[in-house]
PDB file of N, CA and C in Angstrom:
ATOM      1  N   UNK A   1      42.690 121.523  53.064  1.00  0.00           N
ATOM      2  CA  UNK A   1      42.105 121.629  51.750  1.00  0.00           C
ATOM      3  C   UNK A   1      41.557 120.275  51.334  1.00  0.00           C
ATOM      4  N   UNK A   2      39.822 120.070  50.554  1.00  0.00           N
ATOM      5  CA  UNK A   2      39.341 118.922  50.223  1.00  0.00           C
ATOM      6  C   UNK A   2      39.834 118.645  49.248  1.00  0.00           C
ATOM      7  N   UNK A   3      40.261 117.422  48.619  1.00  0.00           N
ATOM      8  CA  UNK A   3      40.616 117.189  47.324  1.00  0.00           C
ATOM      9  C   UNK A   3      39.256 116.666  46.638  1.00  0.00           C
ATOM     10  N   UNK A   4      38.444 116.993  45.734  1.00  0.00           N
ATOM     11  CA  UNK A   4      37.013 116.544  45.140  1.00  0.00           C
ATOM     12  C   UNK A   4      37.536 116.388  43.851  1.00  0.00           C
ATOM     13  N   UNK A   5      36.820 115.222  43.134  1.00  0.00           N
ATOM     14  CA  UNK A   5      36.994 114.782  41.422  1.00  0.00           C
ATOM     15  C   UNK A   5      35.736 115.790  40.697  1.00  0.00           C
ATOM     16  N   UNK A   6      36.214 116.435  39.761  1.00  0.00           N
ATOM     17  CA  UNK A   6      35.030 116.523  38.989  1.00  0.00           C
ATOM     18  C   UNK A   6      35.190 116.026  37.713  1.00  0.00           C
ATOM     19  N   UNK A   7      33.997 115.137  37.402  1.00  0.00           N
ATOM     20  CA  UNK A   7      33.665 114.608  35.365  1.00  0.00           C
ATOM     21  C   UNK A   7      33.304 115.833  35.114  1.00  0.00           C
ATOM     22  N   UNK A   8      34.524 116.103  33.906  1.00  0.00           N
ATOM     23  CA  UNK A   8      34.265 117.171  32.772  1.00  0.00           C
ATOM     24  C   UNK A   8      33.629 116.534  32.020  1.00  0.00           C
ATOM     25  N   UNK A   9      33.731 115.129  31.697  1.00  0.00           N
ATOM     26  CA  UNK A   9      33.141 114.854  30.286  1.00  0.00           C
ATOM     27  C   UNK A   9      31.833 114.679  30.012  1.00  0.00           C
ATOM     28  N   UNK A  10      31.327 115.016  31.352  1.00  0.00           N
ATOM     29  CA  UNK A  10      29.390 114.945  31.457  1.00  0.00           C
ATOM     30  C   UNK A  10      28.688 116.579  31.341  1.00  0.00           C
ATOM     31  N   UNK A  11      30.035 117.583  31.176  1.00  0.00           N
ATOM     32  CA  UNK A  11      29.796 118.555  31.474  1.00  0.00           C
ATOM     33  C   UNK A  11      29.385 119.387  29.870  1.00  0.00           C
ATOM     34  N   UNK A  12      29.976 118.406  28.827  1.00  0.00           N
ATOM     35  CA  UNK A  12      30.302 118.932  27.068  1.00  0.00           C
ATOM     36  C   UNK A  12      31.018 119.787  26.907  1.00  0.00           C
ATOM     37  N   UNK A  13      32.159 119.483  27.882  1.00  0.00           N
ATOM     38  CA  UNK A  13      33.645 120.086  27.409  1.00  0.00           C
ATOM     39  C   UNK A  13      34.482 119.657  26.461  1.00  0.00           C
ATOM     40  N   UNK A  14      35.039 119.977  25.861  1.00  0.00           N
ATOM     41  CA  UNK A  14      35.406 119.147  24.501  1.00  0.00           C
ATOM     42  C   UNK A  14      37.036 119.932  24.094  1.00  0.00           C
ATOM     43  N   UNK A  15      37.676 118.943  24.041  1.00  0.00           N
ATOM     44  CA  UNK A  15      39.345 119.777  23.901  1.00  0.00           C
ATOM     45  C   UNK A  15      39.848 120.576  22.548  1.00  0.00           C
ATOM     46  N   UNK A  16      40.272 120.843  22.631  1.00  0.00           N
ATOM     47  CA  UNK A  16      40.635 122.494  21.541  1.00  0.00           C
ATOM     48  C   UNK A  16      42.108 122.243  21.303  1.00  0.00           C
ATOM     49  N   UNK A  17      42.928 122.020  20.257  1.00  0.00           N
ATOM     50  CA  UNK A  17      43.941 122.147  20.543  1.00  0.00           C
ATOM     51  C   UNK A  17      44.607 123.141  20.502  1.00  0.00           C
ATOM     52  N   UNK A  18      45.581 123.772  20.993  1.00  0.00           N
ATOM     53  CA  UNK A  18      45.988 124.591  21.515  1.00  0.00           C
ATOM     54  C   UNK A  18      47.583 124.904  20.525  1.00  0.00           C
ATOM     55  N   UNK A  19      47.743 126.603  20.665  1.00  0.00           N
ATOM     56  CA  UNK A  19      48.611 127.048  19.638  1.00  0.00           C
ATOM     57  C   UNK A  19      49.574 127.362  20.197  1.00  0.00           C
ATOM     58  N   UNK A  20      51.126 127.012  19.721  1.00  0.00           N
ATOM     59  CA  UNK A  20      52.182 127.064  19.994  1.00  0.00           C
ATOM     60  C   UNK A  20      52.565 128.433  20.479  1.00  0.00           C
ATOM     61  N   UNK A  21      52.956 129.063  21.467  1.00  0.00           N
ATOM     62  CA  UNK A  21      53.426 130.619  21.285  1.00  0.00           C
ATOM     63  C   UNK A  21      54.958 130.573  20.362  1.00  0.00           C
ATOM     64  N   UNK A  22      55.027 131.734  19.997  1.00  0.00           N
ATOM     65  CA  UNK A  22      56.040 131.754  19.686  1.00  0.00           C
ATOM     66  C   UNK A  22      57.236 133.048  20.738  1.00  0.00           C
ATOM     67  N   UNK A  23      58.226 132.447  20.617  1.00  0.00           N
ATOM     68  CA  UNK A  23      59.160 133.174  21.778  1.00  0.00           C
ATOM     69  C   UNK A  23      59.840 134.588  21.225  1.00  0.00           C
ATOM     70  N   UNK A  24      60.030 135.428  21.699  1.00  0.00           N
ATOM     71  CA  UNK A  24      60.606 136.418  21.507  1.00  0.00           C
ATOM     72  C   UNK A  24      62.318 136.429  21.746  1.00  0.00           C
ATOM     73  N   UNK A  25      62.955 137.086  20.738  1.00  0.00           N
ATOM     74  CA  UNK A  25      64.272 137.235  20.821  1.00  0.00           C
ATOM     75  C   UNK A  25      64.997 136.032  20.162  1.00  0.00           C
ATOM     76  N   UNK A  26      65.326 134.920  21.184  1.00  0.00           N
ATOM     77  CA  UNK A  26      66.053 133.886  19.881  1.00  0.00           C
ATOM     78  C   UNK A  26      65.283 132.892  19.349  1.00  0.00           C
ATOM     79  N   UNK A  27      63.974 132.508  19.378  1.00  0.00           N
ATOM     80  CA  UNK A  27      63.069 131.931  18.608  1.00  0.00           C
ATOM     81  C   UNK A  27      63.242 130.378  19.444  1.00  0.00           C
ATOM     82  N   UNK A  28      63.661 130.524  20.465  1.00  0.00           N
ATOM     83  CA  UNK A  28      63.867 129.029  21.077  1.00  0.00           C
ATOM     84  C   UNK A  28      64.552 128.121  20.264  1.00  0.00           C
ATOM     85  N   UNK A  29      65.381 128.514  19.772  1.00  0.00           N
ATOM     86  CA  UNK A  29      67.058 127.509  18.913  1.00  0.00           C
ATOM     87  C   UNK A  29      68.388 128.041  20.538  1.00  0.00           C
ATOM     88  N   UNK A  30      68.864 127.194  20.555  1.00  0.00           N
ATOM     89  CA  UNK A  30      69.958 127.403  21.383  1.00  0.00           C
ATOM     90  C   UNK A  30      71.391 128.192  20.624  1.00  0.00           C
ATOM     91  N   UNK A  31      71.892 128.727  21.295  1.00  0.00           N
ATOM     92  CA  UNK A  31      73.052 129.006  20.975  1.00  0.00           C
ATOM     93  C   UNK A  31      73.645 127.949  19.897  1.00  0.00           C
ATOM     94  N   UNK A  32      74.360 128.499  18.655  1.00  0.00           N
ATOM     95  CA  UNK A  32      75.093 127.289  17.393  1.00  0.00           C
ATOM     96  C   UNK A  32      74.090 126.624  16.757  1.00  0.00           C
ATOM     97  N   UNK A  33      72.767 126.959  17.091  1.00  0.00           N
ATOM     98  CA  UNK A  33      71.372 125.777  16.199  1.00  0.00           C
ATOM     99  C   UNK A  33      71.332 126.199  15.447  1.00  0.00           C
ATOM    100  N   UNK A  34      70.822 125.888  14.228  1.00  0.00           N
ATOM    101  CA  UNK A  34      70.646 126.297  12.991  1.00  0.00           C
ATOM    102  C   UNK A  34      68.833 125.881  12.463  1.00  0.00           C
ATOM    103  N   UNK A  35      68.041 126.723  12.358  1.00  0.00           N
ATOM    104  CA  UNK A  35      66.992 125.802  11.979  1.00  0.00           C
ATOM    105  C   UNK A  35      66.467 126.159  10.415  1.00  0.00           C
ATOM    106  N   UNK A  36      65.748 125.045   9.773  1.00  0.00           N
ATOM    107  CA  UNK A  36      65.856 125.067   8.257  1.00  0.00           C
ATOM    108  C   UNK A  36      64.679 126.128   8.234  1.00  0.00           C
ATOM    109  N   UNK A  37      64.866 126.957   7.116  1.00  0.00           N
ATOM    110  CA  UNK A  37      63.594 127.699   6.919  1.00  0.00           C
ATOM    111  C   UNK A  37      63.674 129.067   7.474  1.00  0.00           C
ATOM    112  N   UNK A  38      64.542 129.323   8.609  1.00  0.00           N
ATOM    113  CA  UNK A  38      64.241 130.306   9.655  1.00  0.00           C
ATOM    114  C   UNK A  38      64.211 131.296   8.810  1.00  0.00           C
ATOM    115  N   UNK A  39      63.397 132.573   9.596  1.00  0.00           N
ATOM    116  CA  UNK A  39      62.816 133.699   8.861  1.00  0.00           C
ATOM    117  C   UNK A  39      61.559 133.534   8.262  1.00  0.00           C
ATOM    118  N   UNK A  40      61.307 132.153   7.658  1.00  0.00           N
ATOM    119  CA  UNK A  40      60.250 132.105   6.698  1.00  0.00           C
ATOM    120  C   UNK A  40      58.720 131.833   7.399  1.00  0.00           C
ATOM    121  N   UNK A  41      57.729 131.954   6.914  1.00  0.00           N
ATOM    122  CA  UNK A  41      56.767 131.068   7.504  1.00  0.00           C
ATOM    123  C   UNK A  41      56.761 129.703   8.025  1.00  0.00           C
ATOM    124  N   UNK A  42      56.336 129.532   9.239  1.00  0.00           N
ATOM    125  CA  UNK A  42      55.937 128.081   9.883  1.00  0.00           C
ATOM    126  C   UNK A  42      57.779 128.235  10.207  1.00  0.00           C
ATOM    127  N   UNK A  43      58.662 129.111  10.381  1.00  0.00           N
ATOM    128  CA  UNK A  43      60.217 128.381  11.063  1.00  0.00           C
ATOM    129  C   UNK A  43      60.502 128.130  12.421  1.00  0.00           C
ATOM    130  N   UNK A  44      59.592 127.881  12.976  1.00  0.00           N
ATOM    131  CA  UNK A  44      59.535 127.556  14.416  1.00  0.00           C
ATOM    132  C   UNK A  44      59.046 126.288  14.220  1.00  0.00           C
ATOM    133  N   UNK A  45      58.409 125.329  13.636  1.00  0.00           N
ATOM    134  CA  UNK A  45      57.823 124.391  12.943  1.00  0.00           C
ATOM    135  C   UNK A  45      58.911 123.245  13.652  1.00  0.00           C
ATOM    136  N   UNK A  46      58.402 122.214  14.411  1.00  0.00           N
ATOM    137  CA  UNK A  46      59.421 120.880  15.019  1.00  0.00           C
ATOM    138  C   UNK A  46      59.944 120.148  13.816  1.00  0.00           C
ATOM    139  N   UNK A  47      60.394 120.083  14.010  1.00  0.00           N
ATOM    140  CA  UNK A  47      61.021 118.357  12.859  1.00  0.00           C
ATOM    141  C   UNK A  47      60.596 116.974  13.525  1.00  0.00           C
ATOM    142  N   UNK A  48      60.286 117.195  14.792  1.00  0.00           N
ATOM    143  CA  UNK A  48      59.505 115.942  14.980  1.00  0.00           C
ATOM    144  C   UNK A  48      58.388 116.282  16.503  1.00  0.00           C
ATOM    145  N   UNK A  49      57.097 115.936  16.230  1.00  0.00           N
ATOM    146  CA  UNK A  49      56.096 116.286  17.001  1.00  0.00           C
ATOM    147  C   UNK A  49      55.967 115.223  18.508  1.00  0.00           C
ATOM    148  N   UNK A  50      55.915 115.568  19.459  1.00  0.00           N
ATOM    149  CA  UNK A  50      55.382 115.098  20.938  1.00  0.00           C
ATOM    150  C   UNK A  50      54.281 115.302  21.072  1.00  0.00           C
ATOM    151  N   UNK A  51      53.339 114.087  20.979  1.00  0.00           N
ATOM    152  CA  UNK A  51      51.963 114.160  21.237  1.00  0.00           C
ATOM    153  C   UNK A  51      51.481 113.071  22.626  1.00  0.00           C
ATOM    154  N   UNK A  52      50.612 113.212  23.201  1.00  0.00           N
ATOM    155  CA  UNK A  52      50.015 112.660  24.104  1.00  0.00           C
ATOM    156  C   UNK A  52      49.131 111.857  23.767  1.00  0.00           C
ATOM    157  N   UNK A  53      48.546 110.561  23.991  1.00  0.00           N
ATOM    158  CA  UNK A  53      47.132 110.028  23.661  1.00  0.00           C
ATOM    159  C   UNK A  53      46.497 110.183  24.942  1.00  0.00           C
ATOM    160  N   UNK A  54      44.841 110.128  24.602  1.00  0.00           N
ATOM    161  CA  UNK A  54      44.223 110.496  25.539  1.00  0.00           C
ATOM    162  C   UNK A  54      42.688 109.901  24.762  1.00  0.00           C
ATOM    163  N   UNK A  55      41.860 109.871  25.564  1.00  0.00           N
ATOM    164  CA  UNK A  55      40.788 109.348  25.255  1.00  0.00           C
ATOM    165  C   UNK A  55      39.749 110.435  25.639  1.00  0.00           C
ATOM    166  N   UNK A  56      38.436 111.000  24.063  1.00  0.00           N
ATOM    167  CA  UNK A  56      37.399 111.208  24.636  1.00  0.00           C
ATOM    168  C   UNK A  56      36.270 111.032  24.955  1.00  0.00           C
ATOM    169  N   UNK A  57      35.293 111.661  24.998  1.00  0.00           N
ATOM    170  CA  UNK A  57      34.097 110.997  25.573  1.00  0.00           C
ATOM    171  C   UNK A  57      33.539 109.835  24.988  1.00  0.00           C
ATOM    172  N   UNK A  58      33.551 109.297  23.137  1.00  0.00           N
ATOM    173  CA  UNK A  58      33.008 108.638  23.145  1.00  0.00           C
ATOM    174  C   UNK A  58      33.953 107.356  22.532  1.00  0.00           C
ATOM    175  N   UNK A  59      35.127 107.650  23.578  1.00  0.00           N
ATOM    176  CA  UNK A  59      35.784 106.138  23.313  1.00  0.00           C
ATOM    177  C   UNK A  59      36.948 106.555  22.298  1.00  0.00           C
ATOM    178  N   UNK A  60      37.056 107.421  21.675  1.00  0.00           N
ATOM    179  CA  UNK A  60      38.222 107.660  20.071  1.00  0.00           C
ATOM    180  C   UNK A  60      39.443 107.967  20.799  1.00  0.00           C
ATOM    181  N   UNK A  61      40.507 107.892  20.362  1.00  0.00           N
ATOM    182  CA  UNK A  61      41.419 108.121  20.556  1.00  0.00           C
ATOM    183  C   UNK A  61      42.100 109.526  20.263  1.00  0.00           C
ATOM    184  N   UNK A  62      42.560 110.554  20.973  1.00  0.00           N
ATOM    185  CA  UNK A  62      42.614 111.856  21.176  1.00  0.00           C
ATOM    186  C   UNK A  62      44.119 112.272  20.756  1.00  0.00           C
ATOM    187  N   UNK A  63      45.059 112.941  20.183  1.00  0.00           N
ATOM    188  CA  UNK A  63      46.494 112.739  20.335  1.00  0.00           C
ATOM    189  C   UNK A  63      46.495 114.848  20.789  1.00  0.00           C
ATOM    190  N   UNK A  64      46.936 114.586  21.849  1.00  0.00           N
ATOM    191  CA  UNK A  64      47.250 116.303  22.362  1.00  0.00           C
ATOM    192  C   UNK A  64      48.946 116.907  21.901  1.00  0.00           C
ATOM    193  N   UNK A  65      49.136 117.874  21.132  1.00  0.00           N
ATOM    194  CA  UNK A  65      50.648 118.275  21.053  1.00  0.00           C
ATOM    195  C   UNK A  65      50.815 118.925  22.089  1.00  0.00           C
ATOM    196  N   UNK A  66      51.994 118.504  22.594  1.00  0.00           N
ATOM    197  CA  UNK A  66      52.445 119.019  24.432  1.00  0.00           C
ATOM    198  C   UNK A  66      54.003 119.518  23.854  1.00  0.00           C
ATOM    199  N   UNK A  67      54.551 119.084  22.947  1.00  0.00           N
ATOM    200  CA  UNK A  67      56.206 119.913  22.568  1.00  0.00           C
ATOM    201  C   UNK A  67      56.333 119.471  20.978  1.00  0.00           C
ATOM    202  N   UNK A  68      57.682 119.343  20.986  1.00  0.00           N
ATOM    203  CA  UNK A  68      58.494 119.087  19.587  1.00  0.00           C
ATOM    204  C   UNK A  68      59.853 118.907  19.965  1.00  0.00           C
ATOM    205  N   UNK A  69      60.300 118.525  18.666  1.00  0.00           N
ATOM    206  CA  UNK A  69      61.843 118.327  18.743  1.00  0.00           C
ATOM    207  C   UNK A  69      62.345 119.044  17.496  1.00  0.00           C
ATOM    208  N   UNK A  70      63.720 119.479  17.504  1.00  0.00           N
ATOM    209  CA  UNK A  70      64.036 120.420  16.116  1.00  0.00           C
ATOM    210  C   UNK A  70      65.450 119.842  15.695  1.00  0.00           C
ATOM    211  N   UNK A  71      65.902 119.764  15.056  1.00  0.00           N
ATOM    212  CA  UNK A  71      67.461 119.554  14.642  1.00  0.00           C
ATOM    213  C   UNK A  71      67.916 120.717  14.216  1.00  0.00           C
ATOM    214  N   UNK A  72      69.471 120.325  15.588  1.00  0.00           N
ATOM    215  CA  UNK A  72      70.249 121.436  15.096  1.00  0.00           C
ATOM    216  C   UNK A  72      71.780 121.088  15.042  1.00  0.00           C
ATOM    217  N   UNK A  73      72.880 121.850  14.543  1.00  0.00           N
ATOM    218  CA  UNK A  73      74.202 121.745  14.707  1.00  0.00           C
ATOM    219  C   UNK A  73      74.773 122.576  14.986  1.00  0.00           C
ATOM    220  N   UNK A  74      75.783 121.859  15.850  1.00  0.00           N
ATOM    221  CA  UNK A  74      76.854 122.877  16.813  1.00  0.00           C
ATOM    222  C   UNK A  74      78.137 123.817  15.902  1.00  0.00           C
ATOM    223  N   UNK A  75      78.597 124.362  16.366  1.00  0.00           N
ATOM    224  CA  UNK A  75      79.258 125.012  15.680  1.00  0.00           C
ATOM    225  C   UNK A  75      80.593 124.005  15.279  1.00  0.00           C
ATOM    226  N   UNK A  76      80.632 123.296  16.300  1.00  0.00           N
ATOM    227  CA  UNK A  76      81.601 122.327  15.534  1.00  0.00           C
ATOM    228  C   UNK A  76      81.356 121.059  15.027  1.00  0.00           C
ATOM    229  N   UNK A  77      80.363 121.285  13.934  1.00  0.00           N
ATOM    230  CA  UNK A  77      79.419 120.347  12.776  1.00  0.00           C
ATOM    231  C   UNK A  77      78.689 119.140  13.625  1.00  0.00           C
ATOM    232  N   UNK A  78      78.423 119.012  15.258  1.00  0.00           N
ATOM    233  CA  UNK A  78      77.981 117.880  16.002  1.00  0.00           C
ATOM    234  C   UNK A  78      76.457 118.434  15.648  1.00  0.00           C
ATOM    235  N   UNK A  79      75.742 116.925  15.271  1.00  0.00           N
ATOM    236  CA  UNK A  79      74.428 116.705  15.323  1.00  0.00           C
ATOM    237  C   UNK A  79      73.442 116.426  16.573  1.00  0.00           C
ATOM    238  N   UNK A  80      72.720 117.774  17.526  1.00  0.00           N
ATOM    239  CA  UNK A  80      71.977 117.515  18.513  1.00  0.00           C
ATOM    240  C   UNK A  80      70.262 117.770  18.143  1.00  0.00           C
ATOM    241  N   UNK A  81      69.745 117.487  18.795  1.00  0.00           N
ATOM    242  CA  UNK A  81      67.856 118.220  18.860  1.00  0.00           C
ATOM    243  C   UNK A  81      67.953 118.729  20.134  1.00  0.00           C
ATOM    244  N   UNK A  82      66.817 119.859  20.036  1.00  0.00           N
ATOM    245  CA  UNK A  82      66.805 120.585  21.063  1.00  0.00           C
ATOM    246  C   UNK A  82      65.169 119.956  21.331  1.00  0.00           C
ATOM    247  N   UNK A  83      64.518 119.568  22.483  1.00  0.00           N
ATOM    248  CA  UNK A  83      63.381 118.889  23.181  1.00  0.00           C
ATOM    249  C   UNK A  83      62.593 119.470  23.630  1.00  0.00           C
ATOM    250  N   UNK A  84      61.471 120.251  23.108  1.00  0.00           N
ATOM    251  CA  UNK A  84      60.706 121.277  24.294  1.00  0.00           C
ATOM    252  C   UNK A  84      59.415 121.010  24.628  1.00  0.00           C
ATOM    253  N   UNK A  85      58.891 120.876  25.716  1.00  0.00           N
ATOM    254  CA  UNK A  85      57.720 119.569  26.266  1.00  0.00           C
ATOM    255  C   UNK A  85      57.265 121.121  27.087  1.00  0.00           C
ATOM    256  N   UNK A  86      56.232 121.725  26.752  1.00  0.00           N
ATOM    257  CA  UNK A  86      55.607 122.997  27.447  1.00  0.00           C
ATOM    258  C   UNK A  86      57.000 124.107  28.090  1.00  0.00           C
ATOM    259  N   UNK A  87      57.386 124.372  28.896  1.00  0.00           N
ATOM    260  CA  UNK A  87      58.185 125.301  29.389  1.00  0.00           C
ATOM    261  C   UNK A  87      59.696 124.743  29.699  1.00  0.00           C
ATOM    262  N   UNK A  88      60.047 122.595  29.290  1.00  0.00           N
ATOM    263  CA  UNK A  88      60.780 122.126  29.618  1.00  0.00           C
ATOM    264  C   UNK A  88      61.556 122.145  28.065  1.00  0.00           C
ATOM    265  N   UNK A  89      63.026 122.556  28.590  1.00  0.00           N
ATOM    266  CA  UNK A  89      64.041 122.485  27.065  1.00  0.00           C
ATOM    267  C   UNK A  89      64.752 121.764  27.567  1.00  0.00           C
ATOM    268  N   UNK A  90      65.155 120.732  26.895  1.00  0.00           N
ATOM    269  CA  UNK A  90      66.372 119.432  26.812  1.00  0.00           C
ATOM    270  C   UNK A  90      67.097 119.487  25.683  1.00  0.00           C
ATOM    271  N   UNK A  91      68.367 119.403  25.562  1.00  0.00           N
ATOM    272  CA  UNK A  91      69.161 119.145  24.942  1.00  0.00           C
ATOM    273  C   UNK A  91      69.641 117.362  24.379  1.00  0.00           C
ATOM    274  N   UNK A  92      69.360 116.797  23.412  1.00  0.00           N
ATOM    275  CA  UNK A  92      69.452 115.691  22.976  1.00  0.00           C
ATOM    276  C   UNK A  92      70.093 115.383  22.157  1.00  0.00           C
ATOM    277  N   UNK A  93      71.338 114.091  22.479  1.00  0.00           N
ATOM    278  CA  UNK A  93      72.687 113.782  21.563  1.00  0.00           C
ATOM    279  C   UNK A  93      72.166 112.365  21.132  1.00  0.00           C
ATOM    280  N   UNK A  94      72.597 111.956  20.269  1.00  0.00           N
ATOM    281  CA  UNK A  94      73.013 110.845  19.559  1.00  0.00           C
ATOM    282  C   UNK A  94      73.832 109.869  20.676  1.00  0.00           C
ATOM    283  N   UNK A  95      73.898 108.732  20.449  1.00  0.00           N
ATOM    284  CA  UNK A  95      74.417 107.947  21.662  1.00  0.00           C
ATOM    285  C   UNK A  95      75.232 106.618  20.657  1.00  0.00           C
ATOM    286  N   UNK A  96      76.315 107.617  19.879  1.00  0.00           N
ATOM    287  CA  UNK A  96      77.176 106.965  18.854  1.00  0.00           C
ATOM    288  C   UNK A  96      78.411 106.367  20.016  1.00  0.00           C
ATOM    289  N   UNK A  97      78.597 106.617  20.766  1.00  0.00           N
ATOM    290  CA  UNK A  97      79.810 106.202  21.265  1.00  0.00           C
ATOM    291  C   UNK A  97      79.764 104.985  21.863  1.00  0.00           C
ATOM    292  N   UNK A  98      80.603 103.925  21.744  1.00  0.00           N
ATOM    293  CA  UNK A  98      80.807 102.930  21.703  1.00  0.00           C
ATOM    294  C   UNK A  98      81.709 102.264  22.938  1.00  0.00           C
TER     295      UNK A  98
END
């Protein structure tokens, strides 16, 4: 197989950003999460956004959303975020221990 480059950006392709799906069944909260809002409009909504920079054609600076992060708590009152970067979920603690 050849590996060949092609420039999109000579082509007037131009990036779109792209809409979150939303998941069926547990709404992508883990087991014990709690998220603020849920039920309501926008409750899938990150508490904190993962963006990419990227550059387009004429030099500006581009920021792509690729995941989010959400806060949640365990059933036994511990403070984690749950990390989701396209199809990747991480679990994320605090790094209080001393």
């Amino acid at each position: 197989m050849k590996d060949t480059e092609v420039k999109l950006d000579d082509e007037g392709f131009e990036e779109i950003p792209s809409e979150p799906k939303s998941d069926s069944g547990s709404g992508g909260q883990p087991a014990g999460g709690t998220a603020p809002g849920a039920g309501g409009p926008g409750a899938n909504r990150p508490d904190l956004r993962i963006v990419q920079t990227d550059r387009d054609k004429d030099g500006n600076v581009v920021y792509s959303n690729v995941g989010g992060m959400w806060k949640n708590v365990s059933k036994n009152g511990n403070v984690f975020y749950t990390l989701r970067i396209g199809q990747l979920k991480l679990l994320v603690f605090p790094n209080d221990r001393k």
